[in-house]
Protein backbone atom coordinates (compact mmCIF):
# COMPACT_ATOMS: atom_id res chain seq x y z
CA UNK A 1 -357.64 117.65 107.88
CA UNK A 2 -359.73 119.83 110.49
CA UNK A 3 -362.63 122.26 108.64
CA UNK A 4 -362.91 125.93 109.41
CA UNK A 5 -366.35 126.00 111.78
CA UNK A 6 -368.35 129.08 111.48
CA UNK A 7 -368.33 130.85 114.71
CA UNK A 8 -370.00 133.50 116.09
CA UNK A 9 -367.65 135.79 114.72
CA UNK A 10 -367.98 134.84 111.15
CA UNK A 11 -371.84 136.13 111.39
CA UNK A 12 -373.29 139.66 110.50
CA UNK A 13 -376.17 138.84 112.61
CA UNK A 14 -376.88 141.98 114.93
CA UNK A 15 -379.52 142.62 117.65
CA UNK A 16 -380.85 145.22 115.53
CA UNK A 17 -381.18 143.54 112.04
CA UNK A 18 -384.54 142.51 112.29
CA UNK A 19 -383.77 138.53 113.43
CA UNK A 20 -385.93 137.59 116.08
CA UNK A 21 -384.04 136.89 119.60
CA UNK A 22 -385.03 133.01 119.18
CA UNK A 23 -383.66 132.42 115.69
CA UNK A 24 -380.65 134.17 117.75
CA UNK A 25 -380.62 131.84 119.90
CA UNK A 26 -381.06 129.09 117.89
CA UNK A 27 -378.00 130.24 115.28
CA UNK A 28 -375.16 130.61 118.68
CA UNK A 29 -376.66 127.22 119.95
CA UNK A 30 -375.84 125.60 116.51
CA UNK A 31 -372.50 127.05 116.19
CA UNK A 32 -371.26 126.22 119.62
CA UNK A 33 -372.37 122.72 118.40
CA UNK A 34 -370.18 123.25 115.51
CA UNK A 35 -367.01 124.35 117.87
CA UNK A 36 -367.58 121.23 119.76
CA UNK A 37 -368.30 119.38 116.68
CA UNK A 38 -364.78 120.73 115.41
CA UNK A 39 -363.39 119.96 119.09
CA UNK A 40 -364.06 116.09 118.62
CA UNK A 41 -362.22 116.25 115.25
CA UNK A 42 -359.32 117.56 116.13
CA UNK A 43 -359.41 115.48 119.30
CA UNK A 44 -360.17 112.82 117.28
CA UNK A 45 -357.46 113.51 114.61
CA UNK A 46 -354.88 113.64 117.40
CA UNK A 47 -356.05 109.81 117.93
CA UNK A 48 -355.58 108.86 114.63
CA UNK A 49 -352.32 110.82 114.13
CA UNK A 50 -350.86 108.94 116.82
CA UNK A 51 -352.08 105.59 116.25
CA UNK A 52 -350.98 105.52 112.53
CA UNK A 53 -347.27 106.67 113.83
CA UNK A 54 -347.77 103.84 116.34
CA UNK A 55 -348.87 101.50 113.98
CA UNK A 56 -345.76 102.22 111.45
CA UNK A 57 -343.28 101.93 114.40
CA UNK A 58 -344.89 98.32 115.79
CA UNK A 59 -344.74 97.32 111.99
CA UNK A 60 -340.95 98.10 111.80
CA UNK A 61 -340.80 96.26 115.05
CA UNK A 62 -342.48 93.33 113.46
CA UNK A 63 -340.40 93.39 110.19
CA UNK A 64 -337.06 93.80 112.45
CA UNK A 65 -338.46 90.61 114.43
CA UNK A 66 -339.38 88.62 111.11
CA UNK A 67 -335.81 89.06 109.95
CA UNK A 68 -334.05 88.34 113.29
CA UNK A 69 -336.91 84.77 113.32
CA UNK A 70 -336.17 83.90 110.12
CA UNK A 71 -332.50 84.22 111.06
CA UNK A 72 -332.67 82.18 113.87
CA UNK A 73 -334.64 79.93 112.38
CA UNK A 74 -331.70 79.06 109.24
CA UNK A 75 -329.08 79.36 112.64
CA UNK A 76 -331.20 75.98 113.83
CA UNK A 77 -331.15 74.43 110.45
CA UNK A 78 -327.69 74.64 109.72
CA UNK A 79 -326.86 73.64 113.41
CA UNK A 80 -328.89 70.50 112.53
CA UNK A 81 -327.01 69.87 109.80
CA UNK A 82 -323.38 70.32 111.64
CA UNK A 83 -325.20 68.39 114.60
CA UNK A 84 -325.80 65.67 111.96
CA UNK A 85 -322.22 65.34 110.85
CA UNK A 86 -320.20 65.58 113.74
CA UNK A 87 -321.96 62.80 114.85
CA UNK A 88 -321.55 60.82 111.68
CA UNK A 89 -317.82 62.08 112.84
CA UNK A 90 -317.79 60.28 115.90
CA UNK A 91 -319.17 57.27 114.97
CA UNK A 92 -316.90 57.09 112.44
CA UNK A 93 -314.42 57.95 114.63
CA UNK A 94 -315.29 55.40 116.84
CA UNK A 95 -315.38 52.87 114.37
CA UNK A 96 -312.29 53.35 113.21
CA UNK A 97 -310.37 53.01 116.05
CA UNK A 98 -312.10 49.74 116.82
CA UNK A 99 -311.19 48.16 113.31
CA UNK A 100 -307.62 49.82 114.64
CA UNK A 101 -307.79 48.51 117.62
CA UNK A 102 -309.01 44.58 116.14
CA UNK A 103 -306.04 45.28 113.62
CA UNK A 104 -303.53 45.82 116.18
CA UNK A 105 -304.31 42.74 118.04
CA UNK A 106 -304.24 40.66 115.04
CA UNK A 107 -300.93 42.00 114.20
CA UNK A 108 -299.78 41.28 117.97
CA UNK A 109 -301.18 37.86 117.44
CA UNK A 110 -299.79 37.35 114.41
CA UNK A 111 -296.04 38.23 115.38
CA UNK A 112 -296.25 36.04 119.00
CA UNK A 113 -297.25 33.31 116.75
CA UNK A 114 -294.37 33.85 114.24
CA UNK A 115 -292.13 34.23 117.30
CA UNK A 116 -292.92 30.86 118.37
CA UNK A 117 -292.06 29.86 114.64
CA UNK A 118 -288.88 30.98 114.55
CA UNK A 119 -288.30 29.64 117.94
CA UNK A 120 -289.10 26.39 116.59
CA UNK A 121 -287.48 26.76 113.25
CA UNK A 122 -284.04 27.56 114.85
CA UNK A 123 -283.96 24.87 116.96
CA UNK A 124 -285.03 22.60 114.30
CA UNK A 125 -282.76 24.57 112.13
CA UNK A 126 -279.66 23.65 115.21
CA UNK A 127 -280.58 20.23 114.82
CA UNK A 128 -280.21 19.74 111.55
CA UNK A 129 -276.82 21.37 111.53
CA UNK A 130 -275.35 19.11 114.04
CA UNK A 131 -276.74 16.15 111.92
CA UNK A 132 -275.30 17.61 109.18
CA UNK A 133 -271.85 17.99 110.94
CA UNK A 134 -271.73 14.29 112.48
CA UNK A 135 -272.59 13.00 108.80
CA UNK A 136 -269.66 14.73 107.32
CA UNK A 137 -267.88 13.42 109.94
CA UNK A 138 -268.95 9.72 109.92
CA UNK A 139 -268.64 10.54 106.22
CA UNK A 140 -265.02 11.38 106.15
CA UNK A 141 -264.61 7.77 108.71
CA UNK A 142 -266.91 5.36 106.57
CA UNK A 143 -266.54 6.33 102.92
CA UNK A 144 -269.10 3.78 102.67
CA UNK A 145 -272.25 6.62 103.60
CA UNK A 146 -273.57 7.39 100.45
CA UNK A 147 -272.70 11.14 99.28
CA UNK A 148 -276.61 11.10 98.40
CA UNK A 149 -277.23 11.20 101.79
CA UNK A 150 -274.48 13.94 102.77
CA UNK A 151 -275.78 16.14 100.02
CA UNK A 152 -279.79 15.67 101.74
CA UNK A 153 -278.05 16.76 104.46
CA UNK A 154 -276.27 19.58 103.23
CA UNK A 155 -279.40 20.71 101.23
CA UNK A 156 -281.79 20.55 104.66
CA UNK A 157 -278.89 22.43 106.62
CA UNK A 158 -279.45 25.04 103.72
CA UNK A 159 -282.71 25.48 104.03
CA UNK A 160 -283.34 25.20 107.38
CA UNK A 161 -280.91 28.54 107.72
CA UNK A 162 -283.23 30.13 104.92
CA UNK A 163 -286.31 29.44 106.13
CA UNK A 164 -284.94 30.89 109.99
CA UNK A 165 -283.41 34.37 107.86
CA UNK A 166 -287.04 34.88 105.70
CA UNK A 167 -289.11 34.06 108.57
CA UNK A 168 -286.93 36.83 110.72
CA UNK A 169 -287.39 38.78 107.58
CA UNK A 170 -291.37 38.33 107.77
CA UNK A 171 -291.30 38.62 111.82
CA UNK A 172 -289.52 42.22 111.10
CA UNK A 173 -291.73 43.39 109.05
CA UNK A 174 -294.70 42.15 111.42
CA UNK A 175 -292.91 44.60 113.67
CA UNK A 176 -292.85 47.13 111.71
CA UNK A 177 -296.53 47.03 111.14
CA UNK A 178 -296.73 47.06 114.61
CA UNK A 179 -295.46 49.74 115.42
CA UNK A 180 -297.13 51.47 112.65
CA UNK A 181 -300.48 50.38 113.75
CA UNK A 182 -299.64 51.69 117.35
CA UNK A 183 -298.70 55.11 116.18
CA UNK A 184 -302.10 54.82 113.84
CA UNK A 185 -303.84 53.61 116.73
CA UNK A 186 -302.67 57.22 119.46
CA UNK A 187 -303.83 59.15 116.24
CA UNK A 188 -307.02 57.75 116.19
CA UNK A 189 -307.17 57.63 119.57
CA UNK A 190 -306.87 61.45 119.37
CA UNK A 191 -308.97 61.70 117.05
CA UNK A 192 -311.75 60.00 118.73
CA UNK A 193 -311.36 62.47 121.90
CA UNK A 194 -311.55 65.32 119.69
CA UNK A 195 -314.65 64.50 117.58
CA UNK A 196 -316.39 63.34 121.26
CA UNK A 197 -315.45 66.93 122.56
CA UNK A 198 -316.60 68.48 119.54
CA UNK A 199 -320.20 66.05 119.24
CA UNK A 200 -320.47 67.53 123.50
CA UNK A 201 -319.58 70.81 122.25
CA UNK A 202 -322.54 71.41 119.81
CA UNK A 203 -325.01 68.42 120.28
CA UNK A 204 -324.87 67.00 124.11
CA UNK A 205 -325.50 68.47 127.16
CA UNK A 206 -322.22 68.27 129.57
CA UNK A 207 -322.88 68.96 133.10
CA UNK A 208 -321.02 72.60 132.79
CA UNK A 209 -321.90 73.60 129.28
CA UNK A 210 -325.21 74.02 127.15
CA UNK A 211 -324.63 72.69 123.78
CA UNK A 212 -324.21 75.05 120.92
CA UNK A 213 -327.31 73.38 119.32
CA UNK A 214 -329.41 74.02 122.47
CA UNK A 215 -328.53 77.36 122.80
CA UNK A 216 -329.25 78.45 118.76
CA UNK A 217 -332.71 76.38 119.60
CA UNK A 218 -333.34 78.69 122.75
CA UNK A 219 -332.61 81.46 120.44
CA UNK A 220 -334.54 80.46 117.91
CA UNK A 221 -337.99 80.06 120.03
CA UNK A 222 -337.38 83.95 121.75
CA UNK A 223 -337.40 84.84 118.41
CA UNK A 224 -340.48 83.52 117.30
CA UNK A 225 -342.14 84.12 120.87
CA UNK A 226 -340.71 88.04 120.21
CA UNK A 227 -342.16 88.04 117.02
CA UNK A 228 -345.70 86.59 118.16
CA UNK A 229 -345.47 89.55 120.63
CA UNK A 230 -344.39 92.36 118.03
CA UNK A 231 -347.18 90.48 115.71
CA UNK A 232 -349.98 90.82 118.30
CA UNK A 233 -349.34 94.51 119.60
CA UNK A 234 -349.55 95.57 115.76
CA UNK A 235 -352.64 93.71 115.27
CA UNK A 236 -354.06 95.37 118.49
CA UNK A 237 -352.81 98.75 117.02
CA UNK A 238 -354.60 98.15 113.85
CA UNK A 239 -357.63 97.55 115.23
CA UNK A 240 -357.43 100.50 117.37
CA UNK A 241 -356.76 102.56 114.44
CA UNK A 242 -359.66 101.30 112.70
CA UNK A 243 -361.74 102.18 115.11
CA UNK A 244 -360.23 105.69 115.60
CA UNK A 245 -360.24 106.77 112.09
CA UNK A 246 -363.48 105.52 111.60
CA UNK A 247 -364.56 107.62 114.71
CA UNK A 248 -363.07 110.57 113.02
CA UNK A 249 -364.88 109.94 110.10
CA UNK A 250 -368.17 110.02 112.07
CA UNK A 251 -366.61 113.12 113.56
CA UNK A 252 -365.85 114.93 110.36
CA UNK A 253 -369.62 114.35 108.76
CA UNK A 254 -371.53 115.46 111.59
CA UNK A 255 -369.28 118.82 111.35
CA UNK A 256 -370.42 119.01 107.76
CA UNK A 257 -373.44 118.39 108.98
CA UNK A 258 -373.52 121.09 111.18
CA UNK A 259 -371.54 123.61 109.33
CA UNK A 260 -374.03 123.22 106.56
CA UNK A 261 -376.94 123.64 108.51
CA UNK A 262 -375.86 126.31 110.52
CA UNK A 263 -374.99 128.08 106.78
CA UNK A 264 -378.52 127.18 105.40
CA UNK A 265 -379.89 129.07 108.72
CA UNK A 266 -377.81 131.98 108.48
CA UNK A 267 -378.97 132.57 105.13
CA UNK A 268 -382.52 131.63 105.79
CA UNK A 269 -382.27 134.48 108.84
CA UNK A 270 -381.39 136.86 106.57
CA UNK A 271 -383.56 136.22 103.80
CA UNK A 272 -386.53 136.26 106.51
C-alpha cells in the first residue's frame, strides 16, 4: 500500500518563524522529492497490480491447457490401444476367411471326388445286378450251379446297393457342409470388409479421410504446443512481476527514506 508523503501543506513552517529562507528551500525541495517519490510508488504499484492479475489469469490459462494436454494425451493412448485391436481384428479377420476359404475348397474337393465314387460304385453296383440276374437265371436252367455261388451273388448285389445308398448318404451330407461353409464363407466375407473399413476408419490414411488416430494425434500435439505457449507467457509474466515488485520495493524504501528525512528536518528547523 501507498504511504501518506508529507507535503507542503502538512508543515507549520512560515516565512516569519525564524527558519532561514535556505533551510526553506531545502525542506519544499525534499518534499517535492517525496511527492515524486510517492508518484513512482503508486506508478509502480499500478505495475505490480496488474501484473499479479495477469499472472493469475495466464496461470488459469496454463492449468485449463494442462487439463485439455493431459486429455489429449489419454485420447492418443486409448486410440492406440483401439488402433491395436482392430488390427488384431483384421488380421484375424483375414485369417479366418482364408482357413474358410481352404475349408471350402477341401469340401468342394472332397464331394467331386465322392461324386466320381458313386459314379463308379453304381455302375459297378449295375453290373453286379445283371450278373446276379443271369446267375439266377442260368441257375433256374442248370440246377447244376452251385447255390454257393447264387448266394455270393446275391450277397455282392446287396452290398453293392448299400454301399451306392451310404455313399449318397455321405455325398449329402458333403453337401450340406457345403453349403454351410458357403453361407460361413459371405459372413466372413462381410466380416472381413467391415473390420478393413473400420482398421481405414481409425488407423490408415484413405485418400478422402484422415484416420481417427491421426486426427486425436494432431490434437494431441496443439495441445501440448498450446500449453508450451500458455507455459512460456506465464513464465515471462513472472519474471516481469519479479522485477516490478521488486522495483516497487526499491520505490517504497526510498519514500521512507525521504519521508523520514524530510521529518528529522522539520523538526531539526524548528528546534533551531
Amino acid at each position: 500500500m501507498s504511504e501518506q508523503p508529507l507535503t507542503p501543506k502538512n508543515l507549520i513552517i512560515k516565512p516569519n518563524n525564524g527558519i532561514s529562507e535556505q533551510k526553506k528551500a531545502e525542506l519544499d525541495a525534499l518534499t517535492l522529492l517525496i511527492i515524486a517519490a510517492q508518484h513512482n510508488v503508486e506508478r509502480y504499484q499500478v505495475i505490480v497490480d496488474s501484473l499479479t492479475q495477469k499472472a493469475a489469469d495466464f496461470q488459469s490459462f496454463l492449468s485449463l491447457a494442462e487439463k485439455n494436454r493431459s486429455q489429449t494425451y489419454n485420447n492418443t493412448v486409448l486410440a492406440g490401444q483401439l488402433a491395436d485391436s482392430v488390427s488384431n481384428l483384421k488380421n484375424i479377420s483375414e485369417k479366418t476367411l482364408s482357413e474358410m476359404n481352404a475349408a471350402n475348397n477341401s469340401t468342394n474337393k472332397l464331394s467331386l471326388s465322392m461324386k466320381q465314387v458313386i459314379d463308379k460304385l453304381i455302375y459297378s453296383a449295375g453290373l453286379i445286378n445283371k450278373l446276379a440276374q443271369k446267375v439266377v437265371r442260368q441257375k433256374a436252367l442248370n440246377p447244376l450251379i452251385s447255390d454257393e455261388l447264387v448266394s455270393m451273388v446275391g450277397i455282392a448285389e446287396k452290398d453293392a446297393n448299400n454301399a451306392v445308398a451310404l455313399t449318397l448318404v455321405a455325398l449329402q451330407a458333403a453337401f450340406a457342409v457345403q453349403a454351410s461353409n458357403q453361407e460361413s464363407e459371405a459372413a466372413l466375407a462381410l466380416e472381413d470388409q467391415q473390420a478393413r473399413n473400420l482398421y481405414d476408419m481409425i488407423v490408415a490414411n484413405p485418400e478422402e479421410a484422415i484416420s481417427l488416430k491421426v486426427m486425436l494425434d494432431q490434437a494431441y500435439r496443439d495441445a501440448a504446443y498450446h500449453y508450451q505457449l500458455e507455459e512460456t507467457a506465464f513464465t515471462v509474466t513472472e519474471t516481469q512481476l519479479t522485477g516490478a515488485q521488486a522495483t516497487l520495493n526499491n520505490a517504497q524504501l526510498k519514500l521512507r527514506s525521504l519521508q523520514s528525512g524530510l521529518a528529522a528536518a522539520n523538526a531539526a528547523a524548528l528546534a533551531g
